[in-house]
C-alpha atoms as a PDB file:
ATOM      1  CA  UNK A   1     267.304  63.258 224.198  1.00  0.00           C
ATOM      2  CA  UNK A   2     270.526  63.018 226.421  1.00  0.00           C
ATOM      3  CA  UNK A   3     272.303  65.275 223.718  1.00  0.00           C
ATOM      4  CA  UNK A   4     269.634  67.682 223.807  1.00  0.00           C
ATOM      5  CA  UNK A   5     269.663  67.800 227.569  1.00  0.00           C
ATOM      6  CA  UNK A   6     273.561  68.202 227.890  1.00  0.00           C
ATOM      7  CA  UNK A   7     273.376  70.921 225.124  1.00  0.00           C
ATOM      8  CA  UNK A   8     270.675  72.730 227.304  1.00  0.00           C
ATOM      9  CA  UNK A   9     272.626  72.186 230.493  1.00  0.00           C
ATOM     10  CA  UNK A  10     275.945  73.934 228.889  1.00  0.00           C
ATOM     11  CA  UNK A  11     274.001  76.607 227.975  1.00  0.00           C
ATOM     12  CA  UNK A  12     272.242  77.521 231.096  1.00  0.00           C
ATOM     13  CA  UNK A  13     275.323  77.389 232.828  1.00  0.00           C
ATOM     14  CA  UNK A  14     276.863  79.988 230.955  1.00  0.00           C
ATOM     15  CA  UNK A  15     273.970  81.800 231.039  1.00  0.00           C
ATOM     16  CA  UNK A  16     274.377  81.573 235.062  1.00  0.00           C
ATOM     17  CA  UNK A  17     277.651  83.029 234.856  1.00  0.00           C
ATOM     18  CA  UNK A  18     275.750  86.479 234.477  1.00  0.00           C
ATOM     19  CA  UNK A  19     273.733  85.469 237.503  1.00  0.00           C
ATOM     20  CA  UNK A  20     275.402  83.731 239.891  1.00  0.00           C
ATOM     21  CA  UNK A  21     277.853  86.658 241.266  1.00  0.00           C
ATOM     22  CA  UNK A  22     274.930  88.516 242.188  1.00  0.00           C
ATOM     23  CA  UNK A  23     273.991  85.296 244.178  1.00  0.00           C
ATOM     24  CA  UNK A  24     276.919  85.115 245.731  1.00  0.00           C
ATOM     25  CA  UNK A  25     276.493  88.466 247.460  1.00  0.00           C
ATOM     26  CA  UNK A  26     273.425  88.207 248.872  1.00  0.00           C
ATOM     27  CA  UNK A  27     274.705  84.865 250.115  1.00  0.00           C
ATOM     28  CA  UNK A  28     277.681  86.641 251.631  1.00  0.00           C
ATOM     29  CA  UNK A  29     275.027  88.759 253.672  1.00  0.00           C
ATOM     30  CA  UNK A  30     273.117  85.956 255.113  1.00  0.00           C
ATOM     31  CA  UNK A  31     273.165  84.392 258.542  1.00  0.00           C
ATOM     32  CA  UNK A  32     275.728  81.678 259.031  1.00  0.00           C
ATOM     33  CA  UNK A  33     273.437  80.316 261.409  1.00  0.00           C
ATOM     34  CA  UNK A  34     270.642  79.406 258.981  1.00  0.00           C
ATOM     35  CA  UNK A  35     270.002  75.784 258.196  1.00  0.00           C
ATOM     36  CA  UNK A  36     269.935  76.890 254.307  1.00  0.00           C
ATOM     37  CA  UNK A  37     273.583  77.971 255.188  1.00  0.00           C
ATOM     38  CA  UNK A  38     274.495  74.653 256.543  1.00  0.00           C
ATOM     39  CA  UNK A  39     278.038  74.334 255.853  1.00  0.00           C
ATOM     40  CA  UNK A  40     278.908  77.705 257.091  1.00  0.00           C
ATOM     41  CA  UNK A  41     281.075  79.022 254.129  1.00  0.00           C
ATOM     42  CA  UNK A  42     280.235  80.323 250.327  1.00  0.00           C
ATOM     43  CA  UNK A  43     282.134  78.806 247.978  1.00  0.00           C
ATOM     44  CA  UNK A  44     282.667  81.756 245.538  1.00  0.00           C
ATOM     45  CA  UNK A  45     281.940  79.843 242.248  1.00  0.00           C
ATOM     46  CA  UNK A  46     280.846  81.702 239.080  1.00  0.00           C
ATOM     47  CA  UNK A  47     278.478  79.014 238.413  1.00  0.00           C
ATOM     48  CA  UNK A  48     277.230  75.771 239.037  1.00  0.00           C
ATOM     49  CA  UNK A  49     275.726  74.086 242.359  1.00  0.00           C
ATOM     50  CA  UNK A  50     276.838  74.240 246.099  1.00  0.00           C
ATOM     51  CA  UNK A  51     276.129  70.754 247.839  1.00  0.00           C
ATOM     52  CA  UNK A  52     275.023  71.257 251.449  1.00  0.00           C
ATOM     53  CA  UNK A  53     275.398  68.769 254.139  1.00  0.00           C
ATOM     54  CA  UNK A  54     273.776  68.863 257.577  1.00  0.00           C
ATOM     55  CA  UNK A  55     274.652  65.984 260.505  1.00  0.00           C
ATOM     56  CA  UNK A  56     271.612  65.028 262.902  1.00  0.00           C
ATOM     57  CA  UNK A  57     272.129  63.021 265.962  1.00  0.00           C
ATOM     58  CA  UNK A  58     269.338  62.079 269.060  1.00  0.00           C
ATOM     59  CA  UNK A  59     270.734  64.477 271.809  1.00  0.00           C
ATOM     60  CA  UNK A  60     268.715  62.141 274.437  1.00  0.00           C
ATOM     61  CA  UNK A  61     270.836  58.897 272.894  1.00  0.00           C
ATOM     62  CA  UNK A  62     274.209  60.904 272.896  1.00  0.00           C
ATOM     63  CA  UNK A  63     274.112  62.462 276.355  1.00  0.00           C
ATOM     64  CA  UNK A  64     273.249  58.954 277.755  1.00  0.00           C
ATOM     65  CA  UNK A  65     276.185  58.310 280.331  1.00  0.00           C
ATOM     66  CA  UNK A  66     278.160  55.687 278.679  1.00  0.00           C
ATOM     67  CA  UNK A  67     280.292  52.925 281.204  1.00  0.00           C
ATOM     68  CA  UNK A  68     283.395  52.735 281.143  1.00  0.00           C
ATOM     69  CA  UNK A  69     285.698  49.638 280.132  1.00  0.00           C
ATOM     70  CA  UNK A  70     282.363  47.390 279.091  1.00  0.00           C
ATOM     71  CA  UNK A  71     283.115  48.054 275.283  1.00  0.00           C
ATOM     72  CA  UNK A  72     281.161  49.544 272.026  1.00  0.00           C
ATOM     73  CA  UNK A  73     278.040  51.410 272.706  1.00  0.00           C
ATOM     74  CA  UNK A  74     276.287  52.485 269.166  1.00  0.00           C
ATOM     75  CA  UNK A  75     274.728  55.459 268.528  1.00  0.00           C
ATOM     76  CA  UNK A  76     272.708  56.268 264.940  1.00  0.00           C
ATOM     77  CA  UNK A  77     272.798  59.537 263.405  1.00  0.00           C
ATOM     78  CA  UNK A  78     271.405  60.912 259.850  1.00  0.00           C
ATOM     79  CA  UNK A  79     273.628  62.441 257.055  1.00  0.00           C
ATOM     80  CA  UNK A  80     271.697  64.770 254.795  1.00  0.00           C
ATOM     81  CA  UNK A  81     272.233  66.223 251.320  1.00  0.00           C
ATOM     82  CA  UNK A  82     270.856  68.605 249.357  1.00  0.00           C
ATOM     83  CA  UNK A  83     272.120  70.689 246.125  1.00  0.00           C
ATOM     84  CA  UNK A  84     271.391  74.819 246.034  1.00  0.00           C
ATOM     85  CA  UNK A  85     271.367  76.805 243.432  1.00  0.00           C
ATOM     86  CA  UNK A  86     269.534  78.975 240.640  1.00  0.00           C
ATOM     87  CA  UNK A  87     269.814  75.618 238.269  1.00  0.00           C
ATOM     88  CA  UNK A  88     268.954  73.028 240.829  1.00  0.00           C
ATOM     89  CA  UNK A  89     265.835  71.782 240.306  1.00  0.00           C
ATOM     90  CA  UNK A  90     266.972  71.400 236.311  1.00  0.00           C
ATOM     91  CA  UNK A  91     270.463  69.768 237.085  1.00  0.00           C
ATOM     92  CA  UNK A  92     269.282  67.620 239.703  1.00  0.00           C
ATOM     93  CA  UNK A  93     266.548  66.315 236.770  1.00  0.00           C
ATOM     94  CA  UNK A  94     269.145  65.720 234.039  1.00  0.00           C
ATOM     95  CA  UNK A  95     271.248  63.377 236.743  1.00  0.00           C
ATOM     96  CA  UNK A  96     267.910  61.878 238.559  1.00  0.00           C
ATOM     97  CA  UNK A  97     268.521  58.116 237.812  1.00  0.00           C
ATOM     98  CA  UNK A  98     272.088  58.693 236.484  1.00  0.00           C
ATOM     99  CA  UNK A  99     274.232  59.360 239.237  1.00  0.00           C
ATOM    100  CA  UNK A 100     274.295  59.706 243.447  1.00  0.00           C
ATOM    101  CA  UNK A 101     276.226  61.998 245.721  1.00  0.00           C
ATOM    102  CA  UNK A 102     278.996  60.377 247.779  1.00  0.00           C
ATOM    103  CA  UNK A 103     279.777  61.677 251.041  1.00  0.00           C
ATOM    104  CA  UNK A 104     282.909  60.229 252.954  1.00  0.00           C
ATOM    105  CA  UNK A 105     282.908  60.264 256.460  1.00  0.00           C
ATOM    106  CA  UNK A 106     285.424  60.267 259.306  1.00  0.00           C
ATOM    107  CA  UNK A 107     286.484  61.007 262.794  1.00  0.00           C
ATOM    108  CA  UNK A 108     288.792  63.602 264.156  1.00  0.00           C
ATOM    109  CA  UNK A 109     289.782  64.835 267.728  1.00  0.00           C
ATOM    110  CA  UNK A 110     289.120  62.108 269.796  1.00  0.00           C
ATOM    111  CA  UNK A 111     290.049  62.152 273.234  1.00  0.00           C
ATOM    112  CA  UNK A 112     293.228  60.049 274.234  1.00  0.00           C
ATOM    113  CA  UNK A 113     290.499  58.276 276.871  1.00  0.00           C
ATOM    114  CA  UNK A 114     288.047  57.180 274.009  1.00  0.00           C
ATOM    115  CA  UNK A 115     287.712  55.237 270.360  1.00  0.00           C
ATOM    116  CA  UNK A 116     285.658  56.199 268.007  1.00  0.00           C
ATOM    117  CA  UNK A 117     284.986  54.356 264.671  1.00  0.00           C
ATOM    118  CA  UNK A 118     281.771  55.311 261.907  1.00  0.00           C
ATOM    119  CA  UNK A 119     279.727  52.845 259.775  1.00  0.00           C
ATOM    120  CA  UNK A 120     279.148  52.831 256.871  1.00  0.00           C
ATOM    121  CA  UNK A 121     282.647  55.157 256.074  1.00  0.00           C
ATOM    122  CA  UNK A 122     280.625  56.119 253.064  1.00  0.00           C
ATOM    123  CA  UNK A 123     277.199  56.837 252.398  1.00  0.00           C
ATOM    124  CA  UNK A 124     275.333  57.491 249.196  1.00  0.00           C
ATOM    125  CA  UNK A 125     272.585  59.717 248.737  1.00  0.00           C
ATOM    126  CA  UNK A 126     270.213  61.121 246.076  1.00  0.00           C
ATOM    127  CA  UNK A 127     270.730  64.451 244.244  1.00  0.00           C
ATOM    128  CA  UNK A 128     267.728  66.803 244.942  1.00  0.00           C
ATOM    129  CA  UNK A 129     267.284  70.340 245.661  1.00  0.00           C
ATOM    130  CA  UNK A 130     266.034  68.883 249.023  1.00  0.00           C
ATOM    131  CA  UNK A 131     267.574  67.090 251.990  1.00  0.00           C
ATOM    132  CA  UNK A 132     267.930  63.596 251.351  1.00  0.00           C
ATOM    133  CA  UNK A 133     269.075  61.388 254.331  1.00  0.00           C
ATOM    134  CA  UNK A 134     270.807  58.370 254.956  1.00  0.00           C
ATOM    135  CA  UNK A 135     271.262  56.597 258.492  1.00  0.00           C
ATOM    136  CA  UNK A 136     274.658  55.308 259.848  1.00  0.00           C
ATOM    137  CA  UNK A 137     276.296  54.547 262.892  1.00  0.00           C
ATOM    138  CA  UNK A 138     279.199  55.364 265.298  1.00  0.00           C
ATOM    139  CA  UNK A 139     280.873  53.125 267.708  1.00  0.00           C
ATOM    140  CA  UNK A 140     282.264  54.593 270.450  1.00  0.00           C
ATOM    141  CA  UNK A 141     284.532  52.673 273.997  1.00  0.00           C
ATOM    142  CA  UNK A 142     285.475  54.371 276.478  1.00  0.00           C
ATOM    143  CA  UNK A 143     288.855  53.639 279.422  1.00  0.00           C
ATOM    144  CA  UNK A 144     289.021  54.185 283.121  1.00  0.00           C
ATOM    145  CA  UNK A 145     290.328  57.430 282.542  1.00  0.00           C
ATOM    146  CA  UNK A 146     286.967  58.712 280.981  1.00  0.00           C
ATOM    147  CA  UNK A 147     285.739  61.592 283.780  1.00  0.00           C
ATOM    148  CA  UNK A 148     282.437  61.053 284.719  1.00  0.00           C
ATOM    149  CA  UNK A 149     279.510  62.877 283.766  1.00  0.00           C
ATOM    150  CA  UNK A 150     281.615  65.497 282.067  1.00  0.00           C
ATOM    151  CA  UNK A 151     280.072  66.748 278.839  1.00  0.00           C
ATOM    152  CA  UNK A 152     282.941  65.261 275.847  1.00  0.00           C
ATOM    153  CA  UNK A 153     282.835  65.918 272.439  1.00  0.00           C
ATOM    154  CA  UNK A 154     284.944  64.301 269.166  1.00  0.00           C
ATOM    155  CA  UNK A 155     284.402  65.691 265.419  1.00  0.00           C
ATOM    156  CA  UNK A 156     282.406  63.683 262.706  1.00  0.00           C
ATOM    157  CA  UNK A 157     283.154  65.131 259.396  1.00  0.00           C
ATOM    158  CA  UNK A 158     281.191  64.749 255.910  1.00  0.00           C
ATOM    159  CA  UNK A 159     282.743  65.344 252.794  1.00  0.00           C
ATOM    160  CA  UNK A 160     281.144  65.293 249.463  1.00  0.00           C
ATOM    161  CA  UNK A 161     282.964  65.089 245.994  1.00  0.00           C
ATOM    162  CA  UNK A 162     282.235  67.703 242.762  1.00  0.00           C
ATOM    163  CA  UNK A 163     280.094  66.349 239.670  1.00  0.00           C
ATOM    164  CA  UNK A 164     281.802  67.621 236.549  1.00  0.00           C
ATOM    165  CA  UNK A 165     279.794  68.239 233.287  1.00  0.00           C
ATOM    166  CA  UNK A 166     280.167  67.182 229.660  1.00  0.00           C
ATOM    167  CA  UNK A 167     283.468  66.412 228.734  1.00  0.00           C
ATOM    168  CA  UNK A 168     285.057  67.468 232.127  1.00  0.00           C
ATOM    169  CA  UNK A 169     284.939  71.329 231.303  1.00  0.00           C
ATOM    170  CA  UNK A 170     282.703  72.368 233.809  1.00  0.00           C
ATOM    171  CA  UNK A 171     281.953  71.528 237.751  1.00  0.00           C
ATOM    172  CA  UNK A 172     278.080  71.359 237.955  1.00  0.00           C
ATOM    173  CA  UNK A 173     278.135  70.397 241.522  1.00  0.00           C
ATOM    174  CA  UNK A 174     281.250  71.665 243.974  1.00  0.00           C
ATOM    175  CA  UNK A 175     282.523  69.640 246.532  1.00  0.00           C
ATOM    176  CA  UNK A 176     281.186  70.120 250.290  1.00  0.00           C
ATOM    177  CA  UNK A 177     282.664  69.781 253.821  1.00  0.00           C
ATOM    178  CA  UNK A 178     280.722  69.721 257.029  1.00  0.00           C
ATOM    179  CA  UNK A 179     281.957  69.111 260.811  1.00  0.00           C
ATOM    180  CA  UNK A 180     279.900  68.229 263.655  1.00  0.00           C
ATOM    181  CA  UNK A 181     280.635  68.287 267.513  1.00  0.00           C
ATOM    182  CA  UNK A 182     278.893  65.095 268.715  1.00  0.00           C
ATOM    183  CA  UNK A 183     278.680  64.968 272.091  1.00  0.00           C
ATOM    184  CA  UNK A 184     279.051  61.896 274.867  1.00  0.00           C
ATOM    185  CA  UNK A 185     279.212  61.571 278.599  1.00  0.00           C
ATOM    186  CA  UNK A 186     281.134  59.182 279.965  1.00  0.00           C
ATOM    187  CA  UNK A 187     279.483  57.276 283.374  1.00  0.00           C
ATOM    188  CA  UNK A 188     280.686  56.978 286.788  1.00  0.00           C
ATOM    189  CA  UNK A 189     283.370  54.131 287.261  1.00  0.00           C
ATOM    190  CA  UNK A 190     284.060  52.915 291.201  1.00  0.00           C
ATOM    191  CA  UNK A 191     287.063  51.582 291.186  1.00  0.00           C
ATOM    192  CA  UNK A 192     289.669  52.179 294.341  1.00  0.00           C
ATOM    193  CA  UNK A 193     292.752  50.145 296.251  1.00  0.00           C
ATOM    194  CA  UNK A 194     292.348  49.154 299.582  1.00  0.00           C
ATOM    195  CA  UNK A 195     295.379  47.638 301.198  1.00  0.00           C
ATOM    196  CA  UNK A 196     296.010  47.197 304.915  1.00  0.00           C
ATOM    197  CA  UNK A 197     299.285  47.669 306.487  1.00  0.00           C
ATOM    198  CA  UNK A 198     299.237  44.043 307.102  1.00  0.00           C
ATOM    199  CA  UNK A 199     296.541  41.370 308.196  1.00  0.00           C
ATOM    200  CA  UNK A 200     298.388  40.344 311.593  1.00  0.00           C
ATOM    201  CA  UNK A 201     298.927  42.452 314.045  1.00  0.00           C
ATOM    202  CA  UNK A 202     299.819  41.764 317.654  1.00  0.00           C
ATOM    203  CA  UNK A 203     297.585  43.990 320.280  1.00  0.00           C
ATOM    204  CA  UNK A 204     298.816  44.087 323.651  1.00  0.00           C
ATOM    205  CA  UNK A 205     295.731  44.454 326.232  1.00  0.00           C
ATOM    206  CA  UNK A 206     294.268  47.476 327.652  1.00  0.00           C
ATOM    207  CA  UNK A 207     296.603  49.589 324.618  1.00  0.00           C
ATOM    208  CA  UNK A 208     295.400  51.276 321.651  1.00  0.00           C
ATOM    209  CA  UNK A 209     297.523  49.867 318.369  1.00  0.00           C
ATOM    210  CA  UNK A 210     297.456  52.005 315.137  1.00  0.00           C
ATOM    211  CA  UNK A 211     297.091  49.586 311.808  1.00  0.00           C
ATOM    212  CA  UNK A 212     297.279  52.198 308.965  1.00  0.00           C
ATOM    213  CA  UNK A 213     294.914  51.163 305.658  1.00  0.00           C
ATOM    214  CA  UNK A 214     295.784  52.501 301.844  1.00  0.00           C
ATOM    215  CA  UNK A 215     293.255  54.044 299.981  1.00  0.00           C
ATOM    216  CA  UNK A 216     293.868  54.916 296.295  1.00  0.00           C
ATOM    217  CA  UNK A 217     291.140  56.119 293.596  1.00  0.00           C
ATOM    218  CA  UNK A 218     291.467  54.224 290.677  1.00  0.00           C
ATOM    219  CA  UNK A 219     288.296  55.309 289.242  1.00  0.00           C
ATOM    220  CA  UNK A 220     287.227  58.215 286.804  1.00  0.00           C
ATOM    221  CA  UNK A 221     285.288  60.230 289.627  1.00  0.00           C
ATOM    222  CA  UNK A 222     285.372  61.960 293.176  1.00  0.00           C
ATOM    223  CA  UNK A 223     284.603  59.002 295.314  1.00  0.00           C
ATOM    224  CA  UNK A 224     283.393  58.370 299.119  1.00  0.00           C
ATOM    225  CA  UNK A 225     284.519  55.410 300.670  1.00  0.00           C
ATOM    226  CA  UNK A 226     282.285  54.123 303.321  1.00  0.00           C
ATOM    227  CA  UNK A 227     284.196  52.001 305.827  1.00  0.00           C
ATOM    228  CA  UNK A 228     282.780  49.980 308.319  1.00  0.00           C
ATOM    229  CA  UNK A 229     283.084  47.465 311.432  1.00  0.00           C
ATOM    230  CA  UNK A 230     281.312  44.695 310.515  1.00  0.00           C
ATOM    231  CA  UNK A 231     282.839  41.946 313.224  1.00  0.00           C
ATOM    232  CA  UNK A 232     284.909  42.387 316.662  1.00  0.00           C
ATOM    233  CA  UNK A 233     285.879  39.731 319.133  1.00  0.00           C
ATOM    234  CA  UNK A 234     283.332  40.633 321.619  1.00  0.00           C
ATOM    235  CA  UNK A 235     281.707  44.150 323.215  1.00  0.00           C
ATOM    236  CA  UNK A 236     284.817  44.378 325.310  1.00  0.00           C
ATOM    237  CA  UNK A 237     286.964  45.572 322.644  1.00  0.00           C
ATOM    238  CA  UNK A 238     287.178  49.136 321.076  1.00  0.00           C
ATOM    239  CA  UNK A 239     287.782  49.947 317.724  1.00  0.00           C
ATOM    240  CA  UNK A 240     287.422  52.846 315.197  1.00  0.00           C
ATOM    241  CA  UNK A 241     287.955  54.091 311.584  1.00  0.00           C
ATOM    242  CA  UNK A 242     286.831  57.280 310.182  1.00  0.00           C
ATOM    243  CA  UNK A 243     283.377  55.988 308.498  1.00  0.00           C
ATOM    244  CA  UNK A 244     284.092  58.303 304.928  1.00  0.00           C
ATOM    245  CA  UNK A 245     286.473  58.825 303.336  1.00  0.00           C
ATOM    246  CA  UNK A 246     286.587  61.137 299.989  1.00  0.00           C
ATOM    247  CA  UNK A 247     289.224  60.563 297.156  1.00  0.00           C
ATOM    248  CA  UNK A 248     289.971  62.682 294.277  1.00  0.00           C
ATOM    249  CA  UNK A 249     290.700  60.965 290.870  1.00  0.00           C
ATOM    250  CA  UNK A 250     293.733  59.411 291.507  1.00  0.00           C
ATOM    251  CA  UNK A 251     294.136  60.813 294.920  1.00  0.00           C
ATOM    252  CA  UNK A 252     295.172  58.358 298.005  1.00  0.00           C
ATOM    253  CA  UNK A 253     295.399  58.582 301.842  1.00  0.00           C
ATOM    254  CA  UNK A 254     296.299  56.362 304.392  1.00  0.00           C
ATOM    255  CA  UNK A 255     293.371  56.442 306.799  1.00  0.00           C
ATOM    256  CA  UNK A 256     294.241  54.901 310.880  1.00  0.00           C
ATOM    257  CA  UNK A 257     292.287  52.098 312.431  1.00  0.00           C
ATOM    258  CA  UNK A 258     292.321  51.908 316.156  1.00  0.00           C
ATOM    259  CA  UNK A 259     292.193  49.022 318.026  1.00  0.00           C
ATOM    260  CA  UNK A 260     291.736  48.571 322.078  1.00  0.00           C
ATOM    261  CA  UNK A 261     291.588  45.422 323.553  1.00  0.00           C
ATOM    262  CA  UNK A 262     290.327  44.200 327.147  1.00  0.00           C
ATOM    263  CA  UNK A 263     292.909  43.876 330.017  1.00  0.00           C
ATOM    264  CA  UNK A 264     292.724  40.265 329.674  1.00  0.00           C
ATOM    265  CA  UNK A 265     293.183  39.991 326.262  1.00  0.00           C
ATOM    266  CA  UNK A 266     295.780  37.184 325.231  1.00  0.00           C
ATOM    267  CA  UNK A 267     295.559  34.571 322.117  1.00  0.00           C
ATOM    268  CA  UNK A 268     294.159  35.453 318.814  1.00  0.00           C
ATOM    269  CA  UNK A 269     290.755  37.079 317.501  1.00  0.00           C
ATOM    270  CA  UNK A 270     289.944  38.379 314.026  1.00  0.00           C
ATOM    271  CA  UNK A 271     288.499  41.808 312.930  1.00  0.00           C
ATOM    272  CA  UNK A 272     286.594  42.048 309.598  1.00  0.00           C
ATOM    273  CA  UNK A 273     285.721  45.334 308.376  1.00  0.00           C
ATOM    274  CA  UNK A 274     284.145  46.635 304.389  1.00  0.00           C
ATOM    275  CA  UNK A 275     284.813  49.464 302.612  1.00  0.00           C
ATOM    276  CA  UNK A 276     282.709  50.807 299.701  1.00  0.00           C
ATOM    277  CA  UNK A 277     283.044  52.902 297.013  1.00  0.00           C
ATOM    278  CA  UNK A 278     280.674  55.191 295.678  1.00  0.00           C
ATOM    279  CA  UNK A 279     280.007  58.211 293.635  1.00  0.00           C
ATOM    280  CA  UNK A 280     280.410  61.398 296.168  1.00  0.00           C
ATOM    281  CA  UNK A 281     277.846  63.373 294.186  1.00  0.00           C
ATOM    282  CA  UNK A 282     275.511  60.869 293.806  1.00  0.00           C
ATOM    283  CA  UNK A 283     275.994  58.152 296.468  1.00  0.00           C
ATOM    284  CA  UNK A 284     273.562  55.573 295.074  1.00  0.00           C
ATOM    285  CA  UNK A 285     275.580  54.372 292.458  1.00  0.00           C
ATOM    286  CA  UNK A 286     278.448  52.166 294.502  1.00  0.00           C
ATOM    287  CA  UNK A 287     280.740  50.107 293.568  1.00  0.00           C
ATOM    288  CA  UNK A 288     282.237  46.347 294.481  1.00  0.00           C
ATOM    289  CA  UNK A 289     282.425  46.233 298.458  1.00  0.00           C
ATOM    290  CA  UNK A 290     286.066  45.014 299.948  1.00  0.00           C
ATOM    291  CA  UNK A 291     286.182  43.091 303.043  1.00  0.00           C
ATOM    292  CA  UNK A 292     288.572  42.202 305.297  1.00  0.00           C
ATOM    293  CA  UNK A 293     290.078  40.295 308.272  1.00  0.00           C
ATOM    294  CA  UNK A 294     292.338  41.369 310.366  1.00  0.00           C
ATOM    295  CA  UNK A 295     294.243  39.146 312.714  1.00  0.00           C
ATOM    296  CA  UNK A 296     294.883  40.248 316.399  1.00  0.00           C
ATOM    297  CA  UNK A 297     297.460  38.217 318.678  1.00  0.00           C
ATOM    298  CA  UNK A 298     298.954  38.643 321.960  1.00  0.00           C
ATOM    299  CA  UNK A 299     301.178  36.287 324.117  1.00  0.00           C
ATOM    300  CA  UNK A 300     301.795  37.144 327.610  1.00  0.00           C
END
């Protein structure tokens, strides 16, 4: 039975040879866009079978803002497979039970600020004139350098190998090659530097004094930092900084704080004040708040 088959398999692929070519032109014509097109090319084979391969990922699960700097997140997609041709159905009979497709996969052009890995690296699927899928799974970290809630993509590519025929003379299935543009969006990450001038500073009374603060945006987004007075000596004294204070990625200023204390001021008080960072578009999501003290002194 298995030499009758292969004898009946050699034969209607040379009687393809006669068909295919007009195949191959109509194919030519047709929509690159189609999912019966799927890997976007024609292979230009007088005969035998073009494997197809389509990649299918949950758009809600890939645009889902992903943190920076808190490791893995995992995402499943579906690798499909399917053979085309005029002797499908009969070639994909003759190997049903036999023999599997093998598709490889891996990742290309992943951003510097990223890592990307895929499991399984190979998948295994059946050999039908249908789509046959398979789930797996990508891995994906981002750094600090991420920027937030822009739209990133990195390439997941599916290869399949060729099937070759009775003794190795002919290629019943070709080989097939599919990239996809997966997509990710990396979430906001507060992080900024605040560092005073210094934390002791003497204020004669009834003059303002100037203590200059650092700000630096260490995060991945344009970010507002909300300053505020949170303690002074008493209702006698004066002070002021700016209460916002927006920061490009990367981006610092040195932002003034004034201080004016009573005539009679003399001996030491402290100052606290807090600054928080948070997302300018979107100030809900904040980050860690900094406080500090600062340390006034004046001796007559």
């Amino acid at each position: 039975m298995i030499r009758k088959g292969i004898t009946l398999a050699i034969t209607a692929l040379f009687v393809g040879i006669a068909i295919t070519p007009i195949c191959a032109a109509q194919s030519a014509n047709q929509s690159t866009n189609t999912t019966e097109n799927i890997n976007n090319k024609f292979l230009g084979h007088y005969f035998g079978l073009e494997g197809n391969i389509r990649i299918i990922y949950n758009a809600t699960a890939c645009f889902e803002p992903i943190i920076p700097l808190t490791g893995e997140y995992c995402r499943e997609i579906s690798v499909s497979y399917k053979i085309t041709g005029i002797l499908a159905v009969f070639i994909s009979r003759l190997l049903s039970g036999r023999m599997g497709m093998e598709i490889t996969l891996s990742v290309e052009d992943v951003p510097d600020y990223a890592t990307v890995r895929v499991s399984p690296k190979v998948v295994n699927t059946v050999i039908e004139p249908h789509w046959n899928s398979e789930p797996c799974y990508y891995y994906i970290a981002l750094s600090e350098d991420a920027p937030a809630y822009e739209t990133c993509y990195f390439k997941l590519k599916a290869t399949s190998i060729s099937i070759k025929g009775p003794f190795g003379l002919f290629t019943w299935i070709h080989d097939a090659e599919h990239v996809e543009d997966i997509p990710f969006v990396p979430a906001y990450l507060p992080i900024i530097d605040i560092t005073p001038e210094t934390s002791y500073i003497e204020t004669p009374p009834g003059e303002i004094t100037n203590l200059s603060i650092f700000f630096e945006n260490l995060g991945n987004g344009l970010t507002m930092v909300n300053a505020k007075i949170i303690q002074i000596p008493s209702d006698d004294w004066w002070c002021y900084i700016q209460p916002e204070t927006v920061l490009g990625v990367g981006e610092s200023k040195n932002v003034p704080f004034f201080i004016l204390p009573p005539g009679n001021f003399s001996g030491h008080e402290d100052i606290r004040l807090s600054f928080t960072p948070s997302y300018f578009y979107d100030p809900t999501q904040q980050g860690y708040t900094y406080n500090f003290t600062i340390t006034v002194h004046y001796r007559p």
